[in-house]
C-alpha atoms as a PDB file:
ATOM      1  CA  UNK A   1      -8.084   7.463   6.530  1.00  0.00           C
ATOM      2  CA  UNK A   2     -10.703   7.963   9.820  1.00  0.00           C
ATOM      3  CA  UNK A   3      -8.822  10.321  12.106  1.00  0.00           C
ATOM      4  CA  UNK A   4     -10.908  10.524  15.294  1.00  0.00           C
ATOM      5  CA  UNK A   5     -12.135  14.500  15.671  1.00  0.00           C
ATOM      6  CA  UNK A   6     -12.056  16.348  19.236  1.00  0.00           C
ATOM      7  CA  UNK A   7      -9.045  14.484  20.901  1.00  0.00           C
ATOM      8  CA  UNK A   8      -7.268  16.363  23.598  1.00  0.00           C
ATOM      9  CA  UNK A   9      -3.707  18.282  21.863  1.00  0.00           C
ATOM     10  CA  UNK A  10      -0.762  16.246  23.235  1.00  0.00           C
ATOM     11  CA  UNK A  11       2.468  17.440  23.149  1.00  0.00           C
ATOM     12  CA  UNK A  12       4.580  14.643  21.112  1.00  0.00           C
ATOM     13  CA  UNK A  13       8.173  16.542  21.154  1.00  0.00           C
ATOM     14  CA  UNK A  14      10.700  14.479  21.351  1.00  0.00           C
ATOM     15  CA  UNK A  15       8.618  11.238  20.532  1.00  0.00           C
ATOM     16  CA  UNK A  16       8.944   9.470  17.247  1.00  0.00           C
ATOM     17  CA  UNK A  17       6.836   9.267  14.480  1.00  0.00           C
ATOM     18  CA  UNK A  18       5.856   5.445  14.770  1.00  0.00           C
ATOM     19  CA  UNK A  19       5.063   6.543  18.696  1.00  0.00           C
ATOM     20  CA  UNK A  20       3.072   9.207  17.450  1.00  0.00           C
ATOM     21  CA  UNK A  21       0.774   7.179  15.102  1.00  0.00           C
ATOM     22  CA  UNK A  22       0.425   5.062  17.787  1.00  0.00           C
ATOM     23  CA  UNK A  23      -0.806   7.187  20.396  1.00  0.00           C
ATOM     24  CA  UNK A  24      -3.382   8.095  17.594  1.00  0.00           C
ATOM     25  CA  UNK A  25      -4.413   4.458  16.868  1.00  0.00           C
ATOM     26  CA  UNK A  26      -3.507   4.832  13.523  1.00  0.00           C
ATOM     27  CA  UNK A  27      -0.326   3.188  12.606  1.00  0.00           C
ATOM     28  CA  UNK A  28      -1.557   0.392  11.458  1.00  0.00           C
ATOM     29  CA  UNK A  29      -3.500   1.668   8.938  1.00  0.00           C
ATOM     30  CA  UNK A  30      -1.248   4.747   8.021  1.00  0.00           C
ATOM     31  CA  UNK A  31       1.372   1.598   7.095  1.00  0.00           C
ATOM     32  CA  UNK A  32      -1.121  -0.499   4.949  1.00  0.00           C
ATOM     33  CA  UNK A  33      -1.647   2.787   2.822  1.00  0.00           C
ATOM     34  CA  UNK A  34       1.757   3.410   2.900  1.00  0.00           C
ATOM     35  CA  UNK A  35       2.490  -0.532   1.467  1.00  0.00           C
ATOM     36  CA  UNK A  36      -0.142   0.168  -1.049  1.00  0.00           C
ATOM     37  CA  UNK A  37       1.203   3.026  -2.755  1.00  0.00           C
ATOM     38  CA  UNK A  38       4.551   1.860  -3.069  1.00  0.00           C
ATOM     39  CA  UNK A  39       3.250  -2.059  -4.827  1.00  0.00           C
ATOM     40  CA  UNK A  40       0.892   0.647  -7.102  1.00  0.00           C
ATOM     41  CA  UNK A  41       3.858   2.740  -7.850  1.00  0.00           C
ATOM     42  CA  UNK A  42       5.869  -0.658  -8.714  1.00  0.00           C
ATOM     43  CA  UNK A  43       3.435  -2.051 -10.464  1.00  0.00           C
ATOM     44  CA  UNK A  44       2.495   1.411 -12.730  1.00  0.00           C
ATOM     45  CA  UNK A  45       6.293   2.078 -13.442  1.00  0.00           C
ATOM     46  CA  UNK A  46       6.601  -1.748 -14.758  1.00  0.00           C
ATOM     47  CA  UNK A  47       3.506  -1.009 -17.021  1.00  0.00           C
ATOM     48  CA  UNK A  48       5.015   1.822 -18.572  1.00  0.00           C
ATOM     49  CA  UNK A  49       8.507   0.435 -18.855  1.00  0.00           C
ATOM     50  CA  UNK A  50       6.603  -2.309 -20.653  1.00  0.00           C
ATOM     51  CA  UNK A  51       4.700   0.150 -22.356  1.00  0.00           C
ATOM     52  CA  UNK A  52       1.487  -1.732 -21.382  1.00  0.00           C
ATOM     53  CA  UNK A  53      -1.791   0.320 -20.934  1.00  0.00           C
ATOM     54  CA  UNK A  54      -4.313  -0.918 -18.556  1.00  0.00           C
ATOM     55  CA  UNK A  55      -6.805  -2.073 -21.279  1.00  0.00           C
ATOM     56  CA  UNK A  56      -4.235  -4.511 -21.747  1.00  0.00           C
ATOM     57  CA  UNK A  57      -3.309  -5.152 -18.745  1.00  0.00           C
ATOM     58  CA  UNK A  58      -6.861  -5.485 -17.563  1.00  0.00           C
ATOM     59  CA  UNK A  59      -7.338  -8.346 -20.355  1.00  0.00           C
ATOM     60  CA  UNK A  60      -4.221 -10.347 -19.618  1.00  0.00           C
ATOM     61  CA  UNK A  61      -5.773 -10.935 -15.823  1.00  0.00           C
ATOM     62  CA  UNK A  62      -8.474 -11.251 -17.152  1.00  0.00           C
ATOM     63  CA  UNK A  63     -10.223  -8.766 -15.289  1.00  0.00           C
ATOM     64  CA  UNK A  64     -12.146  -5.449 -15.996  1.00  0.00           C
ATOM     65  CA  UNK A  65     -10.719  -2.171 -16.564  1.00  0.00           C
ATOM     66  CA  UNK A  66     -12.487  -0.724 -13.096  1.00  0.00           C
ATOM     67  CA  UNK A  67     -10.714  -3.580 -11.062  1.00  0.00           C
ATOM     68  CA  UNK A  68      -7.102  -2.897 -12.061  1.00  0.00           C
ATOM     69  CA  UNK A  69      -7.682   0.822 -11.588  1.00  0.00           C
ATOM     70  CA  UNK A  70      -8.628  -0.085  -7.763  1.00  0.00           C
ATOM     71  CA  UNK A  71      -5.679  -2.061  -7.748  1.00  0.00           C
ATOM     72  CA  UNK A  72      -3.504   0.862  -9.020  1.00  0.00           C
ATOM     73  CA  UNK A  73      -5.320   3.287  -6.309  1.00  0.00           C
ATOM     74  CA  UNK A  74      -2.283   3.558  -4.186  1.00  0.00           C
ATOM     75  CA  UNK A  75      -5.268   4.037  -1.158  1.00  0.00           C
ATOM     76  CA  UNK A  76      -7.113   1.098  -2.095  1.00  0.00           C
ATOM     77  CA  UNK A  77      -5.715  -0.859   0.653  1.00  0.00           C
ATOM     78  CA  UNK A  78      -8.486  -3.795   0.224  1.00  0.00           C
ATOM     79  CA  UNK A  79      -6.959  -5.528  -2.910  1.00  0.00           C
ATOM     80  CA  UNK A  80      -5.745  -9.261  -2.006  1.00  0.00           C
ATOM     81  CA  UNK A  81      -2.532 -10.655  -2.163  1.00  0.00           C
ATOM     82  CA  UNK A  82      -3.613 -13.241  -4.758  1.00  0.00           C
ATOM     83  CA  UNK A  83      -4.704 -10.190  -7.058  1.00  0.00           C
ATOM     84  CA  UNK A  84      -1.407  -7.862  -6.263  1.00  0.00           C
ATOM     85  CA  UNK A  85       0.716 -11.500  -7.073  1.00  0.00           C
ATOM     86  CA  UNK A  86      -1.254 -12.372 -10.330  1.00  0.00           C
ATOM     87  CA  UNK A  87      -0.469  -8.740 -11.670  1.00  0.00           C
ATOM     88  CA  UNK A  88       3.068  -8.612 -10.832  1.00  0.00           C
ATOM     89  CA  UNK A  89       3.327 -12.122 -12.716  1.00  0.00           C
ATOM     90  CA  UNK A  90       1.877 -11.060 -15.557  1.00  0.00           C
ATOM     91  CA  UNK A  91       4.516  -8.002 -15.700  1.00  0.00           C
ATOM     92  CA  UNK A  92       7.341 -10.886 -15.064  1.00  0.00           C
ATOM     93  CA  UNK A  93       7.883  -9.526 -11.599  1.00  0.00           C
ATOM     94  CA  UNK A  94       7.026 -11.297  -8.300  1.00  0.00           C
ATOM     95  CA  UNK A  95       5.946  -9.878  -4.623  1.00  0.00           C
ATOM     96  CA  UNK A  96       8.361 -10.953  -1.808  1.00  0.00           C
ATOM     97  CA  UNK A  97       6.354 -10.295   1.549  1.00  0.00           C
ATOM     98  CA  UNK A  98       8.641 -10.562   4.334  1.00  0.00           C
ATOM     99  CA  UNK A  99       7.446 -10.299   8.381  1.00  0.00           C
ATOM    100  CA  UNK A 100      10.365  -8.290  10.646  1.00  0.00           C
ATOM    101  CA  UNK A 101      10.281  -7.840  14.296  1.00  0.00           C
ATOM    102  CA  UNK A 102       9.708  -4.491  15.405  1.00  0.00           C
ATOM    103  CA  UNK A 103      12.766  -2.671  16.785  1.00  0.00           C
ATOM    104  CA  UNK A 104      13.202  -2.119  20.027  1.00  0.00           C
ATOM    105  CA  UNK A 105      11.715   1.322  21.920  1.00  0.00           C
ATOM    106  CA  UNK A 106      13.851   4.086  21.853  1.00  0.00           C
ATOM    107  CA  UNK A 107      14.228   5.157  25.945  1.00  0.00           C
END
């Protein structure tokens, strides 16, 4: 995660946290990480409910070894969609992506 250095202290009492990362310009990015590591937690825990190790894994998506472990790095956030949907298919699950509107501002 880039966190800018030197910015001026500002006093975020009573402000919420989603407020907060975006005073910092980060919330964006702080919630793509955050998406990450829960789909790489999901996807880990089905493996070893399965009891399938990533060689295995790694063969049935026919990919390398190196490419799921970036797609199990829960701060990998540059995997694709097509990649995070072809390995939850291949542990019988499937991704449901959903778009919400943002709730309102609290006063």
């Amino acid at each position: 995660m880039n966190v800018k250095k030197n910015r001026k202290k500002m006093d975020h009492s009573g402000s919420t946290f989603d407020s907060f990362l975006e005073e910092e310009g980060i919330r964006e990015e702080v919630e793509a990480v955050a998406i990450k590591r829960v789909l790489a937690w999901q996807l880990e825990q089905a493996m070893q409910e399965q009891q399938k190790t990533k060689q295995a894994m790694a063969k049935q998506l026919h990919t390398s070894r190196s490419q799921l472990d970036r797609l199990l790095d829960p701060s990998n956030v540059s995997v694709t969609l097509d990649t995070i949907t072809r390995a939850a298919r291949a542990l019988g699950k499937r991704v449901i992506i959903r778009v919400a509107d943002v709730k309102a501002r609290r006063a």
